[in-house]
PDB file of N, CA and C in Angstrom:
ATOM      1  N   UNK A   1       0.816  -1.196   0.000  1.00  0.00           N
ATOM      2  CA  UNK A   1       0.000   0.000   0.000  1.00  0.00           C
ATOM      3  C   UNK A   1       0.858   1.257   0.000  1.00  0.00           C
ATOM      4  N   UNK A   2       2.009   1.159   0.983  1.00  0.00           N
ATOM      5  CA  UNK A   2       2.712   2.459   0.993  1.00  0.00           C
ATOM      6  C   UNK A   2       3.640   2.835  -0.389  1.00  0.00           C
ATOM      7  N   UNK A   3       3.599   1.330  -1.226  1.00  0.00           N
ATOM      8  CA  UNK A   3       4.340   1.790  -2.455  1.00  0.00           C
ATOM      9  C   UNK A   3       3.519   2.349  -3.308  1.00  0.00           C
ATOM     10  N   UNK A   4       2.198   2.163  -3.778  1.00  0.00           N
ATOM     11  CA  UNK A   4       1.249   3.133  -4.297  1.00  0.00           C
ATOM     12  C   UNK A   4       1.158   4.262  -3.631  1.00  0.00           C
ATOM     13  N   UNK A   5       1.369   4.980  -3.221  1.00  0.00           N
ATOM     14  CA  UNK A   5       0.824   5.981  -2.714  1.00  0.00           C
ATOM     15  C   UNK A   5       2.556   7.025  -3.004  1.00  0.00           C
ATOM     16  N   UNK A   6       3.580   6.023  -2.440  1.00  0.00           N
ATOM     17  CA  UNK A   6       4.849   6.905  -3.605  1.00  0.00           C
ATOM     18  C   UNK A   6       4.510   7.209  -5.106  1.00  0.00           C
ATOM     19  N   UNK A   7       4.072   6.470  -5.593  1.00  0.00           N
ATOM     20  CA  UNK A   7       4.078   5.749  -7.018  1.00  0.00           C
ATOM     21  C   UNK A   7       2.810   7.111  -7.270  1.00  0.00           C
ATOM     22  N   UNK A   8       1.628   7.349  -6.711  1.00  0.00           N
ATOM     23  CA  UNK A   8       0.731   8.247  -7.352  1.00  0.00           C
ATOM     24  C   UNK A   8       1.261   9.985  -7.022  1.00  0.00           C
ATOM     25  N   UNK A   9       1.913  10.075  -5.415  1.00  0.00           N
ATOM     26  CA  UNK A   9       2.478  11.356  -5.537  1.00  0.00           C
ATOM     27  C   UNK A   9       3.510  11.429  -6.613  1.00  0.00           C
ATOM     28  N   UNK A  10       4.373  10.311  -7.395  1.00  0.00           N
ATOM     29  CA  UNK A  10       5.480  10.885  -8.500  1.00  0.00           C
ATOM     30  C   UNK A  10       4.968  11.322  -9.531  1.00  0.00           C
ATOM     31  N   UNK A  11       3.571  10.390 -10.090  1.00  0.00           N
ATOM     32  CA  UNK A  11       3.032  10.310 -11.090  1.00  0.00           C
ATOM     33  C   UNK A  11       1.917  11.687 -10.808  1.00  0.00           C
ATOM     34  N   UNK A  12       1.351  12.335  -9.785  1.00  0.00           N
ATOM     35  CA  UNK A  12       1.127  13.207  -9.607  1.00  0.00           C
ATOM     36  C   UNK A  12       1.743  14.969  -9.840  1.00  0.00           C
ATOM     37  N   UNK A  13       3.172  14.400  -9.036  1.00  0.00           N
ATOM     38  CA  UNK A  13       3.717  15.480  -9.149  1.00  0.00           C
ATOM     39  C   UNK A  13       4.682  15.843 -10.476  1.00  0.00           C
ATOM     40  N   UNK A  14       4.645  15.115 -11.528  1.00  0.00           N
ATOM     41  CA  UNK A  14       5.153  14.881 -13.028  1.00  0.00           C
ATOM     42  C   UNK A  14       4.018  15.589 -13.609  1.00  0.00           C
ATOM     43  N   UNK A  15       2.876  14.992 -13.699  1.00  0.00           N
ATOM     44  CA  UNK A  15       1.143  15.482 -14.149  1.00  0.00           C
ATOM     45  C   UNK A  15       1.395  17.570 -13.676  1.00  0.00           C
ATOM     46  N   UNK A  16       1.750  17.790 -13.089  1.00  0.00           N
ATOM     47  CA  UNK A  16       1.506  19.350 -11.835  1.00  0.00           C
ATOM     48  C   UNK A  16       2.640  20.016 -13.217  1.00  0.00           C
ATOM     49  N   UNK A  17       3.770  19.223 -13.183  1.00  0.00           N
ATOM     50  CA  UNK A  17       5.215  19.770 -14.170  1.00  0.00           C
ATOM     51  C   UNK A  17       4.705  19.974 -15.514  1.00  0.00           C
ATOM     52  N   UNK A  18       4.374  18.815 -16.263  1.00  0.00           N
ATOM     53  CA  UNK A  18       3.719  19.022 -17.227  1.00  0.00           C
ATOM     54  C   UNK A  18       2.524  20.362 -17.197  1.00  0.00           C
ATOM     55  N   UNK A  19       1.901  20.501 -16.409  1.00  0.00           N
ATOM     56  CA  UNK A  19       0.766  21.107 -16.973  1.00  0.00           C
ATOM     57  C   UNK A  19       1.230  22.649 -16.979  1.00  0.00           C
ATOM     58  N   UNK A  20       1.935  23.213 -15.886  1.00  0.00           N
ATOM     59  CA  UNK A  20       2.981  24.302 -15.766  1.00  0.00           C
ATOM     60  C   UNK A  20       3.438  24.607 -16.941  1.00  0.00           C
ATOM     61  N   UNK A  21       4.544  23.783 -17.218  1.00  0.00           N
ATOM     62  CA  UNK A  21       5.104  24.160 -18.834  1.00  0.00           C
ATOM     63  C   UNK A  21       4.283  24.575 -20.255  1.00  0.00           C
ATOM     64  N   UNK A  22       2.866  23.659 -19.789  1.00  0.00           N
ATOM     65  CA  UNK A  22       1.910  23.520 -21.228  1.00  0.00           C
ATOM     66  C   UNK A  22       1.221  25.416 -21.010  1.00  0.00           C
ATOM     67  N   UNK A  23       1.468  25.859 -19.761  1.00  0.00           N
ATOM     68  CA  UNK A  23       0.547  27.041 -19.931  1.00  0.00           C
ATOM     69  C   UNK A  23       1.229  28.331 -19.536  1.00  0.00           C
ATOM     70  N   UNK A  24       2.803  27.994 -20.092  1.00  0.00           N
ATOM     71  CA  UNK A  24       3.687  28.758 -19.825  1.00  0.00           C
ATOM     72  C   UNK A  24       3.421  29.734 -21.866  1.00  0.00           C
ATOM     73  N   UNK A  25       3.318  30.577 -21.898  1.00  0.00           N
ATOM     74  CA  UNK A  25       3.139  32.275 -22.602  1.00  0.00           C
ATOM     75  C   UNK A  25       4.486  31.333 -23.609  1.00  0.00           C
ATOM     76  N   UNK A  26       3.831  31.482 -25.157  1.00  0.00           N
ATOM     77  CA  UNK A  26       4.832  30.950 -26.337  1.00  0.00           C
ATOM     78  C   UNK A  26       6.236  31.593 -26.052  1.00  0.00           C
ATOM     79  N   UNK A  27       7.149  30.780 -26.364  1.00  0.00           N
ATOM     80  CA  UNK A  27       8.557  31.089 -26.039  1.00  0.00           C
ATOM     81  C   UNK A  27       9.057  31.196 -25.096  1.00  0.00           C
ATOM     82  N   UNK A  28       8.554  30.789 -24.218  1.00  0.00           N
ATOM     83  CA  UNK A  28       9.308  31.443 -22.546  1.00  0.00           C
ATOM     84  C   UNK A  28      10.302  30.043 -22.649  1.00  0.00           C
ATOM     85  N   UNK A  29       9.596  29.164 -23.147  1.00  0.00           N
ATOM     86  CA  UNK A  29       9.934  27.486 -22.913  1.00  0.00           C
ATOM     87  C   UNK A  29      10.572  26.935 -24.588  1.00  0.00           C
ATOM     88  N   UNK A  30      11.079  27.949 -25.524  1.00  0.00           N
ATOM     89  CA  UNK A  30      11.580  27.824 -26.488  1.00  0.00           C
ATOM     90  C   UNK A  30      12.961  28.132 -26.715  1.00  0.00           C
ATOM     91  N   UNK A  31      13.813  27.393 -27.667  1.00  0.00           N
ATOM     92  CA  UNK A  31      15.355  28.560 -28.047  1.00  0.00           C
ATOM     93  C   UNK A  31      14.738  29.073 -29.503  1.00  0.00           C
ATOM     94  N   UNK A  32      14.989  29.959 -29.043  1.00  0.00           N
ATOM     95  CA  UNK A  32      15.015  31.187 -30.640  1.00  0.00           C
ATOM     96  C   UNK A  32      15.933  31.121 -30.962  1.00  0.00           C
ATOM     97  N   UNK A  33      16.214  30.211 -32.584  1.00  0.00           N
ATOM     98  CA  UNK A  33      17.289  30.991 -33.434  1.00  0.00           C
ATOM     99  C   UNK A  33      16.719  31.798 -34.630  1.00  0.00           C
ATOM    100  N   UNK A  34      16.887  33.234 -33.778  1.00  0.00           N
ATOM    101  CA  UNK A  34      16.672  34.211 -34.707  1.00  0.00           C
ATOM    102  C   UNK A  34      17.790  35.824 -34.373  1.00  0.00           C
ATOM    103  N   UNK A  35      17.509  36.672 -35.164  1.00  0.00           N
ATOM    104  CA  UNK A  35      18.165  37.716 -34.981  1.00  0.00           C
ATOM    105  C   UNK A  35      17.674  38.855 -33.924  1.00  0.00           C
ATOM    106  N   UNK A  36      18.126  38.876 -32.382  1.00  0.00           N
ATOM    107  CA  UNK A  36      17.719  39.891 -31.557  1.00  0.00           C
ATOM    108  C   UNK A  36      18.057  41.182 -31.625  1.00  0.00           C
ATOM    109  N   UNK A  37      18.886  41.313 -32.536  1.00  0.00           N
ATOM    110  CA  UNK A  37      19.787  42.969 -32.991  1.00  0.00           C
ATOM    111  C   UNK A  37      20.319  42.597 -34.531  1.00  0.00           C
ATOM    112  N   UNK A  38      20.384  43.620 -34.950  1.00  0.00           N
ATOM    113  CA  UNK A  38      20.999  43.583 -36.427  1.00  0.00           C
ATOM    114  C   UNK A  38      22.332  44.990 -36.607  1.00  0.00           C
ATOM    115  N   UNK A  39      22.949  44.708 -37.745  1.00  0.00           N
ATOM    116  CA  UNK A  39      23.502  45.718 -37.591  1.00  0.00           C
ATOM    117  C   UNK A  39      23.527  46.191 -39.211  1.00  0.00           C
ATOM    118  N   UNK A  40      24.243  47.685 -39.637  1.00  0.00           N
ATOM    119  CA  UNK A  40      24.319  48.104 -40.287  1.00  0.00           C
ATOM    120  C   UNK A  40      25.229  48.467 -41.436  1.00  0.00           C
ATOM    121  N   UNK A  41      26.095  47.753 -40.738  1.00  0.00           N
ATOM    122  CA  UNK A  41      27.392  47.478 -41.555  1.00  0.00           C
ATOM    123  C   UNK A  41      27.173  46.822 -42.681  1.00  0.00           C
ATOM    124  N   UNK A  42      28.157  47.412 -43.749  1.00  0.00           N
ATOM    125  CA  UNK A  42      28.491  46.750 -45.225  1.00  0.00           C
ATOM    126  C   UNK A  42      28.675  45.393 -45.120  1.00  0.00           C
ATOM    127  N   UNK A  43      28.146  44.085 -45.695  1.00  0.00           N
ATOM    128  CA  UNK A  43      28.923  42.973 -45.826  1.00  0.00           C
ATOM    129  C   UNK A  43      29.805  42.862 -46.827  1.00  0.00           C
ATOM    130  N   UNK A  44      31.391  42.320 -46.175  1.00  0.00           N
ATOM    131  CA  UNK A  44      32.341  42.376 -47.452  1.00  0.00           C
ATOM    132  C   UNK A  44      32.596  40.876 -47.613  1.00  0.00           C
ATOM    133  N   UNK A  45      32.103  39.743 -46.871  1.00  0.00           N
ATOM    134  CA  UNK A  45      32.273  38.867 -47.727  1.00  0.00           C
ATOM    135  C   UNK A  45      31.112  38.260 -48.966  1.00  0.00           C
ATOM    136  N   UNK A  46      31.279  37.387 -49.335  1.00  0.00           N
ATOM    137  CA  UNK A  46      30.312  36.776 -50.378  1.00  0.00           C
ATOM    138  C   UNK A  46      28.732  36.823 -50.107  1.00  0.00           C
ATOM    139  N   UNK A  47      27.947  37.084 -50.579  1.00  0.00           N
ATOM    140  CA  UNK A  47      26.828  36.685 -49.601  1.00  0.00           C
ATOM    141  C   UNK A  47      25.911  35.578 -51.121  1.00  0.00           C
ATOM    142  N   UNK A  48      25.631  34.367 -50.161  1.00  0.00           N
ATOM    143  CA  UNK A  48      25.175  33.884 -51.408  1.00  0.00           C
ATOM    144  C   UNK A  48      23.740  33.283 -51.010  1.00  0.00           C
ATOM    145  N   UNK A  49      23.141  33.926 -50.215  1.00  0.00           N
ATOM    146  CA  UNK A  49      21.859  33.620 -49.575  1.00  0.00           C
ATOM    147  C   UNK A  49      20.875  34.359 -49.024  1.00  0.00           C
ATOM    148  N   UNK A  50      19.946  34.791 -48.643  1.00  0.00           N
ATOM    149  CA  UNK A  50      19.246  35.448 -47.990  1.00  0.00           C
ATOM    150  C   UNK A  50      17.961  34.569 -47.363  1.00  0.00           C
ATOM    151  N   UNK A  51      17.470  35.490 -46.183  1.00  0.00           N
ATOM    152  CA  UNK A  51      16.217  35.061 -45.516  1.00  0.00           C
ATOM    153  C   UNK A  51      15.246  36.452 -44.691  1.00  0.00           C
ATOM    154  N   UNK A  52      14.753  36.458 -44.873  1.00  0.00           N
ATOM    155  CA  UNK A  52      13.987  37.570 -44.351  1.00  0.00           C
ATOM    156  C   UNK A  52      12.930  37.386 -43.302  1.00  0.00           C
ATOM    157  N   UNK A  53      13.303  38.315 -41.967  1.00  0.00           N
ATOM    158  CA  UNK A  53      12.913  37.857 -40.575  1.00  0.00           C
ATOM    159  C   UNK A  53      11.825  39.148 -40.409  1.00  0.00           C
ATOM    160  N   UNK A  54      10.488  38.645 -39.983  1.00  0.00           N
ATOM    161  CA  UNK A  54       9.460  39.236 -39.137  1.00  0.00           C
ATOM    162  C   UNK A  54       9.696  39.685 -37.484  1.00  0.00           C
ATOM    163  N   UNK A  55       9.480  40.694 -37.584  1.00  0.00           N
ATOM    164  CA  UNK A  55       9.333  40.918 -35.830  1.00  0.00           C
ATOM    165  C   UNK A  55       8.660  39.895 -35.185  1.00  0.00           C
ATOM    166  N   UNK A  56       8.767  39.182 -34.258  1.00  0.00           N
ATOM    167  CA  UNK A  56       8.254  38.685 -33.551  1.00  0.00           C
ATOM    168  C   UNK A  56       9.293  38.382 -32.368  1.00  0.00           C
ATOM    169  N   UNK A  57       8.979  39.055 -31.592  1.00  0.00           N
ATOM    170  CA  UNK A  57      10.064  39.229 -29.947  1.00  0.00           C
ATOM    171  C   UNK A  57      10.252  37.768 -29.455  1.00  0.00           C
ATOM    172  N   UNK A  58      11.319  37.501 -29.126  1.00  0.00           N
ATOM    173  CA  UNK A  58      12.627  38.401 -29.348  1.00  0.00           C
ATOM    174  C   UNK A  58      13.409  39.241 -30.387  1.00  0.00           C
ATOM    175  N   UNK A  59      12.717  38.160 -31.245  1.00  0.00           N
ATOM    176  CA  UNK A  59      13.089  38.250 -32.500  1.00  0.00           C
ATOM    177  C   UNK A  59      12.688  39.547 -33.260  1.00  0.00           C
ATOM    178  N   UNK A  60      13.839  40.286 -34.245  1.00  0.00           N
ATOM    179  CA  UNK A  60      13.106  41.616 -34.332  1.00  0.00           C
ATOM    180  C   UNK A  60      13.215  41.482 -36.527  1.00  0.00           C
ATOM    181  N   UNK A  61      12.819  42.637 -36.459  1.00  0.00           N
ATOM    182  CA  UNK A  61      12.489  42.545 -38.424  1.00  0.00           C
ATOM    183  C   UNK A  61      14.232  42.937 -38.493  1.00  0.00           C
ATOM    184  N   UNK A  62      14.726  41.615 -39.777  1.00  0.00           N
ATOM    185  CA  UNK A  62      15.469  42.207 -40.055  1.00  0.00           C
ATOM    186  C   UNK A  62      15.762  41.139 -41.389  1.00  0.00           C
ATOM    187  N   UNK A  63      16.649  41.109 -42.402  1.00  0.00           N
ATOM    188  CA  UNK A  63      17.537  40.558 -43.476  1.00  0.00           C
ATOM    189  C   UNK A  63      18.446  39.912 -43.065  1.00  0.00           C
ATOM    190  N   UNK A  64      18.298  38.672 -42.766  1.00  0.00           N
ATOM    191  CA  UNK A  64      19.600  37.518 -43.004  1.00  0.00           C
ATOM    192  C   UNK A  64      20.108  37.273 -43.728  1.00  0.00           C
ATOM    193  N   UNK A  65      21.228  37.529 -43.885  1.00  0.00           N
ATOM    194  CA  UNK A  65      22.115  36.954 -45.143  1.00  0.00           C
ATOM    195  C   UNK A  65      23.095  35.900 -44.709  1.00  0.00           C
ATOM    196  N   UNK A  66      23.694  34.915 -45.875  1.00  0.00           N
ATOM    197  CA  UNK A  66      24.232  33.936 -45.851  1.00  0.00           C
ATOM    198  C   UNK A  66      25.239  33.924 -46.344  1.00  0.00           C
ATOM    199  N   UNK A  67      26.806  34.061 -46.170  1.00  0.00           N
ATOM    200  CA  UNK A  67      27.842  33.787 -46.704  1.00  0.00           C
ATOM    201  C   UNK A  67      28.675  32.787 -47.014  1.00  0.00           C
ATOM    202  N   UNK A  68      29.183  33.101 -48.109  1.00  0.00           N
ATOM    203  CA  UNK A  68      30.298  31.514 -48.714  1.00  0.00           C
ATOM    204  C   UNK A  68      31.007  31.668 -47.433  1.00  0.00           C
ATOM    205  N   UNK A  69      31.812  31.816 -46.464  1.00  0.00           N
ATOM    206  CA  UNK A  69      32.360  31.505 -45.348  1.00  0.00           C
ATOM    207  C   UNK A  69      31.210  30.748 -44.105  1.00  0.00           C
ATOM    208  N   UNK A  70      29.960  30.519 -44.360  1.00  0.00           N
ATOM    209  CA  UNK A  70      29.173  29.598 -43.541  1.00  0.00           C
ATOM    210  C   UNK A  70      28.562  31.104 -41.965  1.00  0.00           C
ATOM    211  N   UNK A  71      28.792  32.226 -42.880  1.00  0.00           N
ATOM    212  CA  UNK A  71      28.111  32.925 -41.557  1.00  0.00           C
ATOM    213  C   UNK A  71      26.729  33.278 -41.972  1.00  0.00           C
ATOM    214  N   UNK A  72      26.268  33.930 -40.866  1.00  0.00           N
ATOM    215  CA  UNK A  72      24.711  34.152 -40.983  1.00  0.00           C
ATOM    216  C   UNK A  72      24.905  35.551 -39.867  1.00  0.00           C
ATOM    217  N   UNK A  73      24.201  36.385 -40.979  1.00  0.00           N
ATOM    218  CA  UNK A  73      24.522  38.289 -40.770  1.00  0.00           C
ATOM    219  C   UNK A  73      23.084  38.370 -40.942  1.00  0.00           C
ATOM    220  N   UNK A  74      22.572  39.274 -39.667  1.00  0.00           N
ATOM    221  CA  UNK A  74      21.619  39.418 -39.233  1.00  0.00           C
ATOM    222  C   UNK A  74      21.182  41.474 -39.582  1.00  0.00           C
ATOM    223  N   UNK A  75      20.935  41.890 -40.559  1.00  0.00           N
ATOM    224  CA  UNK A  75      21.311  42.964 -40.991  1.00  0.00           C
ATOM    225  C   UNK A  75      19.989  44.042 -40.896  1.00  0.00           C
ATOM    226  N   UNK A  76      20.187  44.933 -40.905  1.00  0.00           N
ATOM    227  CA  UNK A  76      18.655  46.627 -40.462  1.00  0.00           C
ATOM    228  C   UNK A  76      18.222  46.287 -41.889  1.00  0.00           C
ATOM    229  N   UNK A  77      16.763  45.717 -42.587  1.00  0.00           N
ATOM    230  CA  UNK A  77      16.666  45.716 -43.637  1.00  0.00           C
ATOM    231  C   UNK A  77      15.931  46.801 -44.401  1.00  0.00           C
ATOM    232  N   UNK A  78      16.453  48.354 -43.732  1.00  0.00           N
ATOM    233  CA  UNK A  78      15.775  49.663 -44.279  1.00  0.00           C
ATOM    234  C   UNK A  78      16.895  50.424 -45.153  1.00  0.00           C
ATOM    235  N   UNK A  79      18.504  49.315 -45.371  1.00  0.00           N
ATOM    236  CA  UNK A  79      19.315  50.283 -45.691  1.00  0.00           C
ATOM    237  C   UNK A  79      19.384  50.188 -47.401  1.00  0.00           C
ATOM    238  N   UNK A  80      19.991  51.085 -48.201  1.00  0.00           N
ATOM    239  CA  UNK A  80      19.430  50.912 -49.396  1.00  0.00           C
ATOM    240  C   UNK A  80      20.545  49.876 -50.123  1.00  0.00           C
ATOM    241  N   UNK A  81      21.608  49.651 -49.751  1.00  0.00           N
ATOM    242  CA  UNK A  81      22.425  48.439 -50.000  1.00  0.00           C
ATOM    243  C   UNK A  81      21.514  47.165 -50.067  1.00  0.00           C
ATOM    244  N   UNK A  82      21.250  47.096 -48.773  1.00  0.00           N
ATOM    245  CA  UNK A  82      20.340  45.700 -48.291  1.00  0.00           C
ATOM    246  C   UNK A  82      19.395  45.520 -49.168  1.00  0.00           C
ATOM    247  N   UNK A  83      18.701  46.817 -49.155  1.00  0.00           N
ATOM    248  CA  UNK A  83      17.694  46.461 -50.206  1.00  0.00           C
ATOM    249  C   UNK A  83      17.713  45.648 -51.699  1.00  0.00           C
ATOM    250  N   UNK A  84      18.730  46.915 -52.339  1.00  0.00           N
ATOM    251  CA  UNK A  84      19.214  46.405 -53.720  1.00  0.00           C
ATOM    252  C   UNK A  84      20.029  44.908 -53.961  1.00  0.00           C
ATOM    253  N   UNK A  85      20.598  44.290 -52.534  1.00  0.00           N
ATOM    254  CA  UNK A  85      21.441  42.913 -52.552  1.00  0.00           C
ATOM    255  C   UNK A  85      19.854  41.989 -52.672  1.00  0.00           C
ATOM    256  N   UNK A  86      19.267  42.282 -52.048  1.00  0.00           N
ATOM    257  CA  UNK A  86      17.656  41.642 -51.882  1.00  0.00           C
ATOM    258  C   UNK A  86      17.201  41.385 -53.222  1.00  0.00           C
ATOM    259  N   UNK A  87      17.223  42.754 -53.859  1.00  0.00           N
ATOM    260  CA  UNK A  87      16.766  42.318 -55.333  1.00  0.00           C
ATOM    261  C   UNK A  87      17.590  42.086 -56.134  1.00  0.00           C
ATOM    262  N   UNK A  88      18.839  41.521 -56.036  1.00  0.00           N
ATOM    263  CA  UNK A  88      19.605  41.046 -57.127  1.00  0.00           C
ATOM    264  C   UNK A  88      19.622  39.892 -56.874  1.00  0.00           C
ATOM    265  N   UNK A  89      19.526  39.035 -55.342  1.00  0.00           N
ATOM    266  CA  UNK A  89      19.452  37.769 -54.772  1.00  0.00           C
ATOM    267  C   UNK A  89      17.903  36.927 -55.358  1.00  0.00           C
ATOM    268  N   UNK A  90      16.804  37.730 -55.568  1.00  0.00           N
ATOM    269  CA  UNK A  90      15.897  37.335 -55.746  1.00  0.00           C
ATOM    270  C   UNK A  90      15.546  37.319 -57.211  1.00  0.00           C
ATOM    271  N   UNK A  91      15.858  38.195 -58.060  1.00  0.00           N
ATOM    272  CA  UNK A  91      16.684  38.068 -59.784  1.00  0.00           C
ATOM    273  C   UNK A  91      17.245  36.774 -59.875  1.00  0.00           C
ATOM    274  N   UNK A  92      18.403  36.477 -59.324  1.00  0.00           N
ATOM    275  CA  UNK A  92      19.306  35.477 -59.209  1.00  0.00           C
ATOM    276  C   UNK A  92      18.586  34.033 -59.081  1.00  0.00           C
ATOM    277  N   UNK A  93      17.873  34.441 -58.042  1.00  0.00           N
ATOM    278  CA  UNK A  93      16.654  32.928 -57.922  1.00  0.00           C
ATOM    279  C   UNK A  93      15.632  32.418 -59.262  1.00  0.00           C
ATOM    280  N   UNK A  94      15.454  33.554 -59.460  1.00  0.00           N
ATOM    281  CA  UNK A  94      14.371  33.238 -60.302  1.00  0.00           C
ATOM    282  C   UNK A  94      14.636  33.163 -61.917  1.00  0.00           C
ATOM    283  N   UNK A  95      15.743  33.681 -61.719  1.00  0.00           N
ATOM    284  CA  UNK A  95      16.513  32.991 -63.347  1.00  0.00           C
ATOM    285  C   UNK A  95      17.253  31.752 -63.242  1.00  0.00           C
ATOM    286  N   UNK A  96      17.427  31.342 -61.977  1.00  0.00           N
ATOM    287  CA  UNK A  96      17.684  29.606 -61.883  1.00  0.00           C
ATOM    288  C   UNK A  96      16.814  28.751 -61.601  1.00  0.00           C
ATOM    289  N   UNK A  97      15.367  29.795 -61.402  1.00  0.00           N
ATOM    290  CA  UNK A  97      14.240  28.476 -61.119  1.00  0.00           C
ATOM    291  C   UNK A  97      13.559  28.278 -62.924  1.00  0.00           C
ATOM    292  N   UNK A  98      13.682  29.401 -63.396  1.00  0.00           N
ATOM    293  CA  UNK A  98      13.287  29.319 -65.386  1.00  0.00           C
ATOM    294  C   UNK A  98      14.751  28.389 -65.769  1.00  0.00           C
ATOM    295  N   UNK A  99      15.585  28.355 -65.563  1.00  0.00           N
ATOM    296  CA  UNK A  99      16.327  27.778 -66.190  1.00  0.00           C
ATOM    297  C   UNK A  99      16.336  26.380 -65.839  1.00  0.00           C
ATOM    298  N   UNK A 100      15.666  25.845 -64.681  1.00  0.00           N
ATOM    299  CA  UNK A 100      15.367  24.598 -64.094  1.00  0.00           C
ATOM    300  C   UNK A 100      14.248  24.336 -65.164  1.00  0.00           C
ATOM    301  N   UNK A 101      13.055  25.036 -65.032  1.00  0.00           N
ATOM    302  CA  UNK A 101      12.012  24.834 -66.202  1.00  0.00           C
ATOM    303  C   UNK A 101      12.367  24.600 -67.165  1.00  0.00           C
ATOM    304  N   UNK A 102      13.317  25.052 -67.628  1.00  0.00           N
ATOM    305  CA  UNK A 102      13.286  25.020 -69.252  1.00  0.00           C
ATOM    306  C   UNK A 102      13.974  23.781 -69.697  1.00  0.00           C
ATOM    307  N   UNK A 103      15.379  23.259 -68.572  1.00  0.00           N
ATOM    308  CA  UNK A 103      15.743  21.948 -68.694  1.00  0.00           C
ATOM    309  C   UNK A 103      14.839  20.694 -68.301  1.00  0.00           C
ATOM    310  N   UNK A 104      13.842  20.545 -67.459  1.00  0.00           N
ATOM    311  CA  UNK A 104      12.773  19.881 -67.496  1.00  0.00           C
ATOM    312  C   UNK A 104      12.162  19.118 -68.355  1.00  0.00           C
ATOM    313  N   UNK A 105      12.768  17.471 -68.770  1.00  0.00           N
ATOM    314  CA  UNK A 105      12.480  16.831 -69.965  1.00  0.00           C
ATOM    315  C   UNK A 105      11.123  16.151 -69.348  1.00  0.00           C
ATOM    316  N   UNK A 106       9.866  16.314 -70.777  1.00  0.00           N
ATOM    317  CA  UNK A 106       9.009  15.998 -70.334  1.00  0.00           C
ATOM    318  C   UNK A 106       9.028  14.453 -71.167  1.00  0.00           C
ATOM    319  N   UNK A 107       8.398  13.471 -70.585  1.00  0.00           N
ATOM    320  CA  UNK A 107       8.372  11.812 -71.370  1.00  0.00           C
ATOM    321  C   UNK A 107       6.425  11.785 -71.422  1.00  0.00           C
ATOM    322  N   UNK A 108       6.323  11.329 -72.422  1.00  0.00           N
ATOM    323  CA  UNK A 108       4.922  11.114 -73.613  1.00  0.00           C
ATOM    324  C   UNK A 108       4.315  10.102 -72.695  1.00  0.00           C
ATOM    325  N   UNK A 109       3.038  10.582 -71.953  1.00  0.00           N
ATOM    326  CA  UNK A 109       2.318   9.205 -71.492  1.00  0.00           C
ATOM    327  C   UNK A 109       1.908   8.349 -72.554  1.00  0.00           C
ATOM    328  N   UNK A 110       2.306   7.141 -71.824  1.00  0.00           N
ATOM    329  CA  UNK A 110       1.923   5.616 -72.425  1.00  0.00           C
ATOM    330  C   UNK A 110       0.680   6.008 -73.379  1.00  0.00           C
ATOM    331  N   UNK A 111       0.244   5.552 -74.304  1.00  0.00           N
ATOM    332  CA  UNK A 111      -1.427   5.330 -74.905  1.00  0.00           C
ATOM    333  C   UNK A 111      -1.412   3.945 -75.400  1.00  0.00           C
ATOM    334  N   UNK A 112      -1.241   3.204 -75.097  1.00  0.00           N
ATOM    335  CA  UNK A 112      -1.656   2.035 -74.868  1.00  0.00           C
ATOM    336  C   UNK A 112      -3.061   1.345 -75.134  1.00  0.00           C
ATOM    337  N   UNK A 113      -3.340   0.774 -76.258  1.00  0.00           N
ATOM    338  CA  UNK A 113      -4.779   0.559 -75.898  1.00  0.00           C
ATOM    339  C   UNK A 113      -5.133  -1.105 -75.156  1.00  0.00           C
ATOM    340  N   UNK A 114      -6.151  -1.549 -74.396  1.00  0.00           N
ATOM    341  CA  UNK A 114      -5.965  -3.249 -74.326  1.00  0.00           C
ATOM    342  C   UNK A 114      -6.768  -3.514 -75.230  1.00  0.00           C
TER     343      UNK A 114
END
């Protein structure tokens, strides 16, 4: 008897933990990988990527960029550099997603009759 009664306060007090965490306010109980500050500086290495971040706290609005050295630059995306790298990155995409199309071999469905 006295081992049930360990056995329902653990399983009790696990049930109490759980429910705490479940009604803990989004993110308190998360890792954010995102950008909490950005900065304004020129990037001088390669940048061969981008991602573009929404405010959402911690997390604040800003332009990620991606460099051939494997970094990730978290950048103010109001500056007019940023901007114009934005639209040459997104040019860049979309003349390699037509050029994906256009190599795209299509094969003749079967017509077959029985």
């Amino acid at each position: 008897m006295q081992f049930n009664k360990k056995v329902m306060k653990t399983i009790a007090a696990i049930a109490v933990i759980m429910m705490i965490q479940s009604t803990l306010p989004d993110g308190q109980n998360k890792h954010h990988e995102c950008c909490t500050s950005v900065s304004t500086e020129t990037i001088t290495s390669t940048i061969t990527g981008f991602r573009l971040q929404q405010r959402n706290l911690p997390c604040v609005k800003a332009v990620i960029f991606y460099t051939e050295e494997g970094e990730t630059l978290c950048t103010y995306s109001k500056l007019r550099w940023v901007k114009l790298k934005v639209q040459e990155l997104r040019k860049l995409q979309h003349q390699k997603q037509n050029m994906n199309m256009n190599n795209t071999v299509s094969t003749p469905l079967s017509t077959t009759s029985s």
